[in-house]
Protein backbone atom coordinates (compact mmCIF):
# COMPACT_ATOMS: atom_id res chain seq x y z
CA UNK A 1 0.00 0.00 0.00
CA UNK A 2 1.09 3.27 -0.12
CA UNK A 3 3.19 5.23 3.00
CA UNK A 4 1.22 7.00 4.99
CA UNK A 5 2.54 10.22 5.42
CA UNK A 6 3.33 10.21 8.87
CA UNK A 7 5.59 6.66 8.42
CA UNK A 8 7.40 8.34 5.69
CA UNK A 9 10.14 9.14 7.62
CA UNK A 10 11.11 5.83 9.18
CA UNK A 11 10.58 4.16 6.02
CA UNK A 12 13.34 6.70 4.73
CA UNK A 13 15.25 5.82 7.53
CA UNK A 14 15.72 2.25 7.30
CA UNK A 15 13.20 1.37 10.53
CA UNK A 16 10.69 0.41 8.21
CA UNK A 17 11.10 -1.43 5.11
CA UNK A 18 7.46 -2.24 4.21
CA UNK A 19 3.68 -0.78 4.67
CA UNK A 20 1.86 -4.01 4.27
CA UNK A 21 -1.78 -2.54 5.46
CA UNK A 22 -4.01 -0.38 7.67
CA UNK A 23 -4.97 -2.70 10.78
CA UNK A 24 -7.45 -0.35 11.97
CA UNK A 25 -8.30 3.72 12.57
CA UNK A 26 -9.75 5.22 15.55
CA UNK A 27 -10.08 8.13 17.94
CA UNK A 28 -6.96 8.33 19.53
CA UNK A 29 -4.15 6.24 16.48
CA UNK A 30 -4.39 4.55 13.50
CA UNK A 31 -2.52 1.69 13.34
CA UNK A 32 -0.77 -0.15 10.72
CA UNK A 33 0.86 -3.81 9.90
CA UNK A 34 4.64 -3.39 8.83
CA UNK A 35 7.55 -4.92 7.69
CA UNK A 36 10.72 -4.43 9.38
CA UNK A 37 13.68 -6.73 8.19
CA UNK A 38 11.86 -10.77 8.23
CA UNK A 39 9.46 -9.18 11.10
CA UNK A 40 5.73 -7.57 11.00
CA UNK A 41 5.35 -5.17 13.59
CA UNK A 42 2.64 -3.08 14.63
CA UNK A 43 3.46 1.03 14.07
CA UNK A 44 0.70 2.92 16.15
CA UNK A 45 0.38 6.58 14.86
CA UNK A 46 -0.66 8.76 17.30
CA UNK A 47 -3.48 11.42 16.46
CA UNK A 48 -2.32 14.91 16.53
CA UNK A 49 -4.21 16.47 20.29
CA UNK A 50 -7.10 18.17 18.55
CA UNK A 51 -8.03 14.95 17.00
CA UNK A 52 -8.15 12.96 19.51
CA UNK A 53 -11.20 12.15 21.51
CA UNK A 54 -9.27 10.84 24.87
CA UNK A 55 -9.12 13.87 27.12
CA UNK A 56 -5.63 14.11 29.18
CA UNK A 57 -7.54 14.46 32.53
CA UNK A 58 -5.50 15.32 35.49
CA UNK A 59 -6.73 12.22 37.13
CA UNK A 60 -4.24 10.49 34.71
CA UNK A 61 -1.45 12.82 34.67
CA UNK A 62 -0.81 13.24 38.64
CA UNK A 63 2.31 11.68 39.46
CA UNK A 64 4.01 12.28 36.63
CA UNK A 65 7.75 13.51 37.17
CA UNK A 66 8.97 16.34 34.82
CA UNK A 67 12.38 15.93 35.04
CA UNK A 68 13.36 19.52 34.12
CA UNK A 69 11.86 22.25 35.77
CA UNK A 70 11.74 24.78 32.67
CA UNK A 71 9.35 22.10 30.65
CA UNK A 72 7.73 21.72 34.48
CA UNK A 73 7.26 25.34 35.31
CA UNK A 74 5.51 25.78 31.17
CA UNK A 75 3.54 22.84 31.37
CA UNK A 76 1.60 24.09 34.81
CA UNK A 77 1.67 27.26 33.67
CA UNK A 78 0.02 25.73 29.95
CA UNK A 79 2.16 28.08 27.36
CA UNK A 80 2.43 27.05 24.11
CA UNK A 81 5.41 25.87 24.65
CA UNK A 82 3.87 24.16 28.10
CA UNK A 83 1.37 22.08 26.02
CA UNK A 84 3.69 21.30 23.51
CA UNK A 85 5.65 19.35 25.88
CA UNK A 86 2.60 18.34 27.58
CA UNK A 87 1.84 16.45 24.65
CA UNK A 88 4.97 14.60 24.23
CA UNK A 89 4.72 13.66 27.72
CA UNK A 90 1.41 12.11 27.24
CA UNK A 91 2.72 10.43 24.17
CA UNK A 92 5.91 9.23 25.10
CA UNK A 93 3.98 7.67 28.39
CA UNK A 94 3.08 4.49 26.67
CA UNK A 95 6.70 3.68 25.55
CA UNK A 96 7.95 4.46 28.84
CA UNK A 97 5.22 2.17 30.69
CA UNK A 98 5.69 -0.69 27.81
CA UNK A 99 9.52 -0.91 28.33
CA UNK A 100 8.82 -1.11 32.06
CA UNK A 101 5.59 -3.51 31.98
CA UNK A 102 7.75 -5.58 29.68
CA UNK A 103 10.77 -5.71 31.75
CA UNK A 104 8.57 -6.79 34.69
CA UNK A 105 6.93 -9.71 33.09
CA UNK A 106 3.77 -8.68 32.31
CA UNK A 107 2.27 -9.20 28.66
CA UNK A 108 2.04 -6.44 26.75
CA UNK A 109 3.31 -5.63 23.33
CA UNK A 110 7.16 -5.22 23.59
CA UNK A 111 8.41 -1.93 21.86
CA UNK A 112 10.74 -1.17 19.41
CA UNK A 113 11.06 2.42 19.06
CA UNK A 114 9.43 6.03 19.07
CA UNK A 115 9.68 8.11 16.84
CA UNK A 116 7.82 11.21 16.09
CA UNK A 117 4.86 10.21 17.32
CA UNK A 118 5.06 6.83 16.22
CA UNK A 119 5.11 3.70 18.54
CA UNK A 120 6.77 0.30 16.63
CA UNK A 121 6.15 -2.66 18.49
CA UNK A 122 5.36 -6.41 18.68
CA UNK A 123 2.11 -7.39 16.30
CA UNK A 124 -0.05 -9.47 18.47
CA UNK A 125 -0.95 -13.03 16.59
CA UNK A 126 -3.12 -15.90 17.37
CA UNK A 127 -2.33 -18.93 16.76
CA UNK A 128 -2.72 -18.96 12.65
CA UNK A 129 -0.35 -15.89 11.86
CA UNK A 130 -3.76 -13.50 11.72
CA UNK A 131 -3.85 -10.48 14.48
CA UNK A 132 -5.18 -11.01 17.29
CA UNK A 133 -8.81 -10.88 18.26
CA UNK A 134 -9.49 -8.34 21.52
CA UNK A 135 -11.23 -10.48 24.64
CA UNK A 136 -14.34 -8.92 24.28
CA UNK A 137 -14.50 -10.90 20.35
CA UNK A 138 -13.78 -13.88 22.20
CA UNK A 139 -16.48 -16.74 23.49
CA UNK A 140 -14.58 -18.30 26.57
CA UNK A 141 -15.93 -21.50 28.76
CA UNK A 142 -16.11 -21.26 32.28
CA UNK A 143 -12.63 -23.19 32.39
CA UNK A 144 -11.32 -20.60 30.03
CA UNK A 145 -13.06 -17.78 31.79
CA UNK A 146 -11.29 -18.55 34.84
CA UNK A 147 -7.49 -19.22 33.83
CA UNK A 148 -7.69 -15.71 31.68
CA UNK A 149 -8.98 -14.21 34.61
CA UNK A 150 -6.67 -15.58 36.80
CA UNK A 151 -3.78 -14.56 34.32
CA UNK A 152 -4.89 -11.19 33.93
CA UNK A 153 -5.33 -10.52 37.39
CA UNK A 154 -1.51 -11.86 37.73
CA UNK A 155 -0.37 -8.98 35.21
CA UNK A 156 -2.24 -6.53 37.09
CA UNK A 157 -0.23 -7.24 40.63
CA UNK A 158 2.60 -7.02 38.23
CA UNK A 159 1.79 -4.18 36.90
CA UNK A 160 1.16 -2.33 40.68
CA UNK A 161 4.17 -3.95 42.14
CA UNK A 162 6.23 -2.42 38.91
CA UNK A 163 4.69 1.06 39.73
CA UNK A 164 1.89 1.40 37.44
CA UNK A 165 -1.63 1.18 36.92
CA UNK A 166 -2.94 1.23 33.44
CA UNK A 167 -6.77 3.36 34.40
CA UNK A 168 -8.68 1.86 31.49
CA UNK A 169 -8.80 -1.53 31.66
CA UNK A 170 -11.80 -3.17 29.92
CA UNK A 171 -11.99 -6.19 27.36
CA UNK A 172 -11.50 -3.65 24.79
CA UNK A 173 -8.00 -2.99 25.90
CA UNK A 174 -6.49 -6.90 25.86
CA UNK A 175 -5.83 -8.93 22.75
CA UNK A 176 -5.58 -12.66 23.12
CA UNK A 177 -2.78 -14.41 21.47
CA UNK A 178 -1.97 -18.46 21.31
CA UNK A 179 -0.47 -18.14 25.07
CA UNK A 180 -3.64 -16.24 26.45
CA UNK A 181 -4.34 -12.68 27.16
CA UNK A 182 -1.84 -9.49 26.09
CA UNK A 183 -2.83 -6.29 27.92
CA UNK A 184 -2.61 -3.12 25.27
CA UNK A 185 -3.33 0.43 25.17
CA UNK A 186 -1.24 1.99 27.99
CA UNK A 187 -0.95 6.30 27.23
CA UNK A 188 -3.15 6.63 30.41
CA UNK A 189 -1.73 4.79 32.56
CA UNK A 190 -1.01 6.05 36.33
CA UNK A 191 1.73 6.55 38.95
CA UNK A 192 0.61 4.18 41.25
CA UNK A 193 2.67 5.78 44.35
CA UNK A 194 1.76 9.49 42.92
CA UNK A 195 -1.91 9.50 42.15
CA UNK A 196 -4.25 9.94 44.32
CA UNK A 197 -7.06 8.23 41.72
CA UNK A 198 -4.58 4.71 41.82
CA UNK A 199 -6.66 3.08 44.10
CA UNK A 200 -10.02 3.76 42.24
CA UNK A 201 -8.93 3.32 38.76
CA UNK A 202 -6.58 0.20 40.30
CA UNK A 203 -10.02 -1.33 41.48
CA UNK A 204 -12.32 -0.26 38.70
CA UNK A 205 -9.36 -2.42 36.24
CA UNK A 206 -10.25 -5.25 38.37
CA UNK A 207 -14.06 -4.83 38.42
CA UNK A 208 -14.12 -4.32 34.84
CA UNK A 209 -12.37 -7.80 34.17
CA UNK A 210 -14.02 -9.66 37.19
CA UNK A 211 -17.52 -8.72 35.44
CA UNK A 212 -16.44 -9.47 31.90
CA UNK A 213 -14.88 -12.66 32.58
CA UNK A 214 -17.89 -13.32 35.08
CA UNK A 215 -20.18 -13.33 32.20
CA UNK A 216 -18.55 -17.20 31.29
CA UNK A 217 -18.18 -17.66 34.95
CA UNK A 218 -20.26 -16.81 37.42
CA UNK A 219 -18.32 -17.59 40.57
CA UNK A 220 -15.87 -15.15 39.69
CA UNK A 221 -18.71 -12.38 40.32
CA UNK A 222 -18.31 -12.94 44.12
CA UNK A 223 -14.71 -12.25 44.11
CA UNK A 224 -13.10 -8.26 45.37
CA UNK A 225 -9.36 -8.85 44.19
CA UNK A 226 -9.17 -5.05 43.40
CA UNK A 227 -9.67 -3.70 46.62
CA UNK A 228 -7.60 -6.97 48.20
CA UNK A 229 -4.86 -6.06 45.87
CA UNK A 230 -4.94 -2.64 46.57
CA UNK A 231 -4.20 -2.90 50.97
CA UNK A 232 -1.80 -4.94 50.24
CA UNK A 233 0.05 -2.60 48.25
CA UNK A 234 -0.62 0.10 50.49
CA UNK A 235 0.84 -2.08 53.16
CA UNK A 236 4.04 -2.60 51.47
CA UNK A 237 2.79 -6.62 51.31
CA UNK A 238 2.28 -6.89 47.93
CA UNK A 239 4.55 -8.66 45.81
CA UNK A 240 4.44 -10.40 41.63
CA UNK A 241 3.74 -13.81 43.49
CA UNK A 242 1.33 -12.76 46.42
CA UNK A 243 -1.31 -15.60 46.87
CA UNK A 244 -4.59 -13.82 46.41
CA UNK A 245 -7.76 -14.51 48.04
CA UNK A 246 -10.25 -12.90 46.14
CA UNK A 247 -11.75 -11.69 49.57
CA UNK A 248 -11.54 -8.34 51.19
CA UNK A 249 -12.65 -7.48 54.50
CA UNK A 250 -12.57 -3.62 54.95
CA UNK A 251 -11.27 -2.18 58.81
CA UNK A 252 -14.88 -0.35 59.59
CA UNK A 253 -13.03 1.41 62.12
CA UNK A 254 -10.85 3.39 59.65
CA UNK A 255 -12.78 6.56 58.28
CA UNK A 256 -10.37 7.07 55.11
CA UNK A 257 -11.11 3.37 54.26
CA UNK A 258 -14.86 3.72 54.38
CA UNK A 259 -14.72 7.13 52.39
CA UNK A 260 -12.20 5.12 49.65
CA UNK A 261 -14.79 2.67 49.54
CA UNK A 262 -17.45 4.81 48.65
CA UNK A 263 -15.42 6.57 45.97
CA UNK A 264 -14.92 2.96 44.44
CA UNK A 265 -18.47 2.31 44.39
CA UNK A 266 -19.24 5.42 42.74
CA UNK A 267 -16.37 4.54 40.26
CA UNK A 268 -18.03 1.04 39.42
CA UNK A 269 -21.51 3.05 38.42
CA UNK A 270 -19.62 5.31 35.82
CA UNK A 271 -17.20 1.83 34.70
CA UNK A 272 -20.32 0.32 33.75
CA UNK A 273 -21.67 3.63 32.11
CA UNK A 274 -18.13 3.94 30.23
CA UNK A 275 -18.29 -0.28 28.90
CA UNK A 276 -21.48 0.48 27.61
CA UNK A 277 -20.50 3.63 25.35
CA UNK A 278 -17.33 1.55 24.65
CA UNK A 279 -19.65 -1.34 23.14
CA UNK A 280 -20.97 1.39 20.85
CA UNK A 281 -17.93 2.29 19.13
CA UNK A 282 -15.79 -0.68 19.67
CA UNK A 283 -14.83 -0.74 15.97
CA UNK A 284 -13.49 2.35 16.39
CA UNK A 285 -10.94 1.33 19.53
CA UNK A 286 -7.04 1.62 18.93
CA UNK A 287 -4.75 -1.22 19.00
């Protein structure tokens, strides 16, 4: 097919030797199958800000360390220059979460390189060679149901226990490959140690699964990992092979618990709210 614009450059630069086609378009990337040397990757072209749909609340972005305190001081301040540099930040947050995520075990896509705005990486494939369906395309048994769960919910402790929280997770957001589930879509993820919205969005992740994979599985509906997962970590006891319950029994006689776990409740109303405009458009959904 013919290079996109925007991949023009690392075609001319030797980091791409072949467009082979468009894998899909939507709000926030478009996202295309290349060649680089004998290996298809996946290069994810990010929208420019003002056509993107994703909006770069300040739930997401707490936590995140400016190293240098001119691009700091501009980017509270939001000059020009500020939300220039705003934007790379936002950008560049993916690649810096997928280098880590991968480095700490966790399944995602491993990366190969930024470059002005565009993410190479690993192309998800099933087990015939084809891309990858997303877990909400896929009919599971309870068997199945359970195992993915149980695997997902692995990555996530992973994931916390690395420093991160990835604040969207939903079926629409993990591709499933011949080995099982591959967590994608990361430029929102959260400092878990630095936000003060890690515990919600950490819990609403887990929800989100626990009712999708509940849907083959009932018994998985009684389970609370998120919030079990969650005092863990805020009691320094959490660790990549912590033996996990499923259980949580809140301390009634701590007031900042009881508020926390009202503010999770009223996350899981606007989750559900969010999966169901997600369902809508879920053709439109980036890689």
């Amino acid at each position: 097919m013919k290079v996109p614009k925007r991949l023009q450059p690392l075609v001319d630069d030797g980091l791409i030797d072949e467009v082979v086609s468009q894998l899909m378009s939507g709000k926030e990337a478009q996202v295309y199958v290349v060649r680089c040397g004998g290996e298809r990757r996946c290069a994810k072209v990010f929208k420019e800000a003002s056509q993107r749909s994703f909006k770069q609340a300040v739930q997401y972005q707490e936590g995140r360390k400016e190293r240098n305190s001119r691009r700091a001081r501009a980017m509270a301040k939001k000059t020009r220059y500020g939300q220039k540099e705003q934007e790379a930040a936002w950008l560049s947050a993916e690649v810096d979460a997928l280098y880590r995520l991968a480095a700490a075990g966790v399944r995602v896509p491993r990366p190969h390189g930024f470059v002005d705005g565009v993410l190479l990486m690993d192309l998800i494939s099933d087990g015939e060679g084809d891309v990858a369906p997303r877990l909400g395309e896929v009919t599971l048994s309870p068997q199945q149901a359970r195992d993915y769960h149980d695997r997902v919910i692995a990555d996530v402790v992973r994931m916390l226990c690395a420093g991160l929280v990835h604040g969207d997770l939903s079926e629409f957001n993990v591709l499933v490959d011949r080995d099982g589930p591959v967590i994608i879509d990361l430029p929102q993820a959260v400092d878990a140690a630095g936000n003060n919205s890690a515990p919600m969005l950490l819990v609403r992740d887990v929800d989100t699964m626990r009712d999708w994979f509940g849907r083959f599985e009932p018994a998985l509906l009684d389970t609370d990992y998120g919030k079990e997962i969650w005092a863990l970590f805020e009691a320094g006891e959490l660790h990549p092979e912590s033996r996990l319950t499923g259980h949580f029994e809140p301390d009634t006689h701590s007031v900042d618990v009881m508020e926390l776990m009202a503010v999770i409740d009223d996350a899981r109303e606007e989750a559900e709210e969010r999966r169901e405009r997600e369902r809508d458009d879920a053709e439109d959904d980036d890689y």
